[in-house]
Protein backbone atom coordinates (compact mmCIF):
# COMPACT_ATOMS: atom_id res chain seq x y z
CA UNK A 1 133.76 89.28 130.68
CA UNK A 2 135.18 86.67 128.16
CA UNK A 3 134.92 87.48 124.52
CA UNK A 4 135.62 85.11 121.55
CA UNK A 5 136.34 86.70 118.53
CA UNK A 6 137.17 84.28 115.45
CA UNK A 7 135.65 86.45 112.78
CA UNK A 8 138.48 86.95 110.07
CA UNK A 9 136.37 90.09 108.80
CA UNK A 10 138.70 93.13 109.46
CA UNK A 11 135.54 95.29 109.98
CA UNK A 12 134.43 93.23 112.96
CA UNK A 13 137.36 93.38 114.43
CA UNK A 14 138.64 97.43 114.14
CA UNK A 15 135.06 98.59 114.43
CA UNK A 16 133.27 96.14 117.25
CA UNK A 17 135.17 93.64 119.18
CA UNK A 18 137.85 95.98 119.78
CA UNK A 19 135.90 99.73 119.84
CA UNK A 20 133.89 97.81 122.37
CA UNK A 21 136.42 95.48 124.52
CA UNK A 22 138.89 99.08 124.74
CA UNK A 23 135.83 101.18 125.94
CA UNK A 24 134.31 98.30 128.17
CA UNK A 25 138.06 98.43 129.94
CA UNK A 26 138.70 102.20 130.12
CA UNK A 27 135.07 103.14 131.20
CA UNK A 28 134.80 100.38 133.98
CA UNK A 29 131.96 98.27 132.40
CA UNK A 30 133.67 95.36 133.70
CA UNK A 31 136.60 94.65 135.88
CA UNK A 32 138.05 92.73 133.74
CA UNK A 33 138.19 91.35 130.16
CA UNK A 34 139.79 88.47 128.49
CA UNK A 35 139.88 88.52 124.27
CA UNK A 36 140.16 85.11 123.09
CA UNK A 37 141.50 84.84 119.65
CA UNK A 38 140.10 81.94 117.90
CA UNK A 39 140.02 80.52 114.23
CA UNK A 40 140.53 83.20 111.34
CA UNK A 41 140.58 86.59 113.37
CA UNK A 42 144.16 85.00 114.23
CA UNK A 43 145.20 84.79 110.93
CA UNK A 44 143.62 88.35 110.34
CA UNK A 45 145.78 89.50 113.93
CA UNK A 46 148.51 88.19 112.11
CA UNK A 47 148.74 89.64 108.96
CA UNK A 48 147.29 92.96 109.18
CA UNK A 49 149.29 95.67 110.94
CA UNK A 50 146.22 97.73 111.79
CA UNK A 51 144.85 94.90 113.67
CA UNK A 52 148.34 94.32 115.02
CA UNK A 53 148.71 98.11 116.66
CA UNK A 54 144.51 97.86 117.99
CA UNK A 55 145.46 93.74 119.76
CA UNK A 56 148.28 95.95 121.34
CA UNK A 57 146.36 98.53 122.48
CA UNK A 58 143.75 96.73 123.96
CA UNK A 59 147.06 94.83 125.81
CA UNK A 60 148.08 98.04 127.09
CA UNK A 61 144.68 98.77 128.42
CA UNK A 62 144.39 96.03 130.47
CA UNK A 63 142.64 93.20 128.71
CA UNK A 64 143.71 89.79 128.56
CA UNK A 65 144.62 88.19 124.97
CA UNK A 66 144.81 84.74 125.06
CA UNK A 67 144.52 82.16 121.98
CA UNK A 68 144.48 78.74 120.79
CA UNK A 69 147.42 77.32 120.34
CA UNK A 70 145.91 74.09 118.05
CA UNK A 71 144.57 77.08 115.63
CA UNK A 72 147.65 79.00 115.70
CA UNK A 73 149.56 76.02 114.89
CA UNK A 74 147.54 75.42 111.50
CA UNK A 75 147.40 79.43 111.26
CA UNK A 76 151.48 79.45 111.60
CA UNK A 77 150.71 82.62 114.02
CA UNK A 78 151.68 81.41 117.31
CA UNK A 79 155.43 84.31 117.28
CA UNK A 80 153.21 86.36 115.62
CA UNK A 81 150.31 86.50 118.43
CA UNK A 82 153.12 86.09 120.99
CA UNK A 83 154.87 88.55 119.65
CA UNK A 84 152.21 91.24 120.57
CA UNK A 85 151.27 89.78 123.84
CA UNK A 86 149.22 86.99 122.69
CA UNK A 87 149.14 84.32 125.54
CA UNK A 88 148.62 81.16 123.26
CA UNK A 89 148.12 78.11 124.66
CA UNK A 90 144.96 75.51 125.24
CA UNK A 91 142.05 77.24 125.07
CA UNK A 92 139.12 74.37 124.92
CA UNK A 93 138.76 74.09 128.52
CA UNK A 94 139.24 77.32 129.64
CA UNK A 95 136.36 78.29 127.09
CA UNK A 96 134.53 75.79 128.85
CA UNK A 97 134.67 76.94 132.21
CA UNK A 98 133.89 80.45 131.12
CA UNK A 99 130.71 79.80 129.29
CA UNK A 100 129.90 77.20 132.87
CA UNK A 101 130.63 79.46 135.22
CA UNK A 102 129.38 83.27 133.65
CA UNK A 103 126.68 84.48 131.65
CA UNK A 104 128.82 86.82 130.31
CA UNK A 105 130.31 85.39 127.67
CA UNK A 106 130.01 87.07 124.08
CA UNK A 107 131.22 86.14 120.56
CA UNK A 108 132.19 87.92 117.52
């Protein structure tokens, strides 16, 4: 399960991409999970400490955090994202292959 979260909207983030990618994890509903930070949710996972301690939880729990490293350039987040775990590096073709080769892709 890929998800691609580039909402900057705090709400979105505390109370659905990461209430659901954390319980999707723990409760089995899929082996595995990557959380693809894109756009303005990195500036949000940046700047907000709340955000901050739920990106690390979800790291604890298992799920892959990954990010665009072009964004986080113009975001001047890539130490901060790294800093909690954050793997940050190309992400357009890696997208690409995710979308091509699984249905279950979802975006926030």
């Amino acid at each position: 399960m890929t998800i691609l979260w580039t909402s900057g909207d705090r709400e979105v983030a505390l109370n659905m991409v990461f209430m659901y990618a954390l319980n999707a994890k723990k409760r089995g509903w899929w082996d595995e999970i990557t959380l693809i930070i894109w756009g303005p949710s990195q500036e949000l996972a940046t700047n907000d400490e709340e955000v901050r301690e739920g990106l690390k939880e979800l790291n604890e729990a298992g799920v892959e955090l990954e990010a665009c490293v072009v964004c986080a350039e113009k975001y001047d987040a890539v130490n901060g994202l790294e800093e909690i775990g954050v793997d940050v590096y190309g992400m357009g073709e890696p997208l690409t292959e995710a979308i091509k080769g699984e249905a279950n892709v979802v975006t926030f």
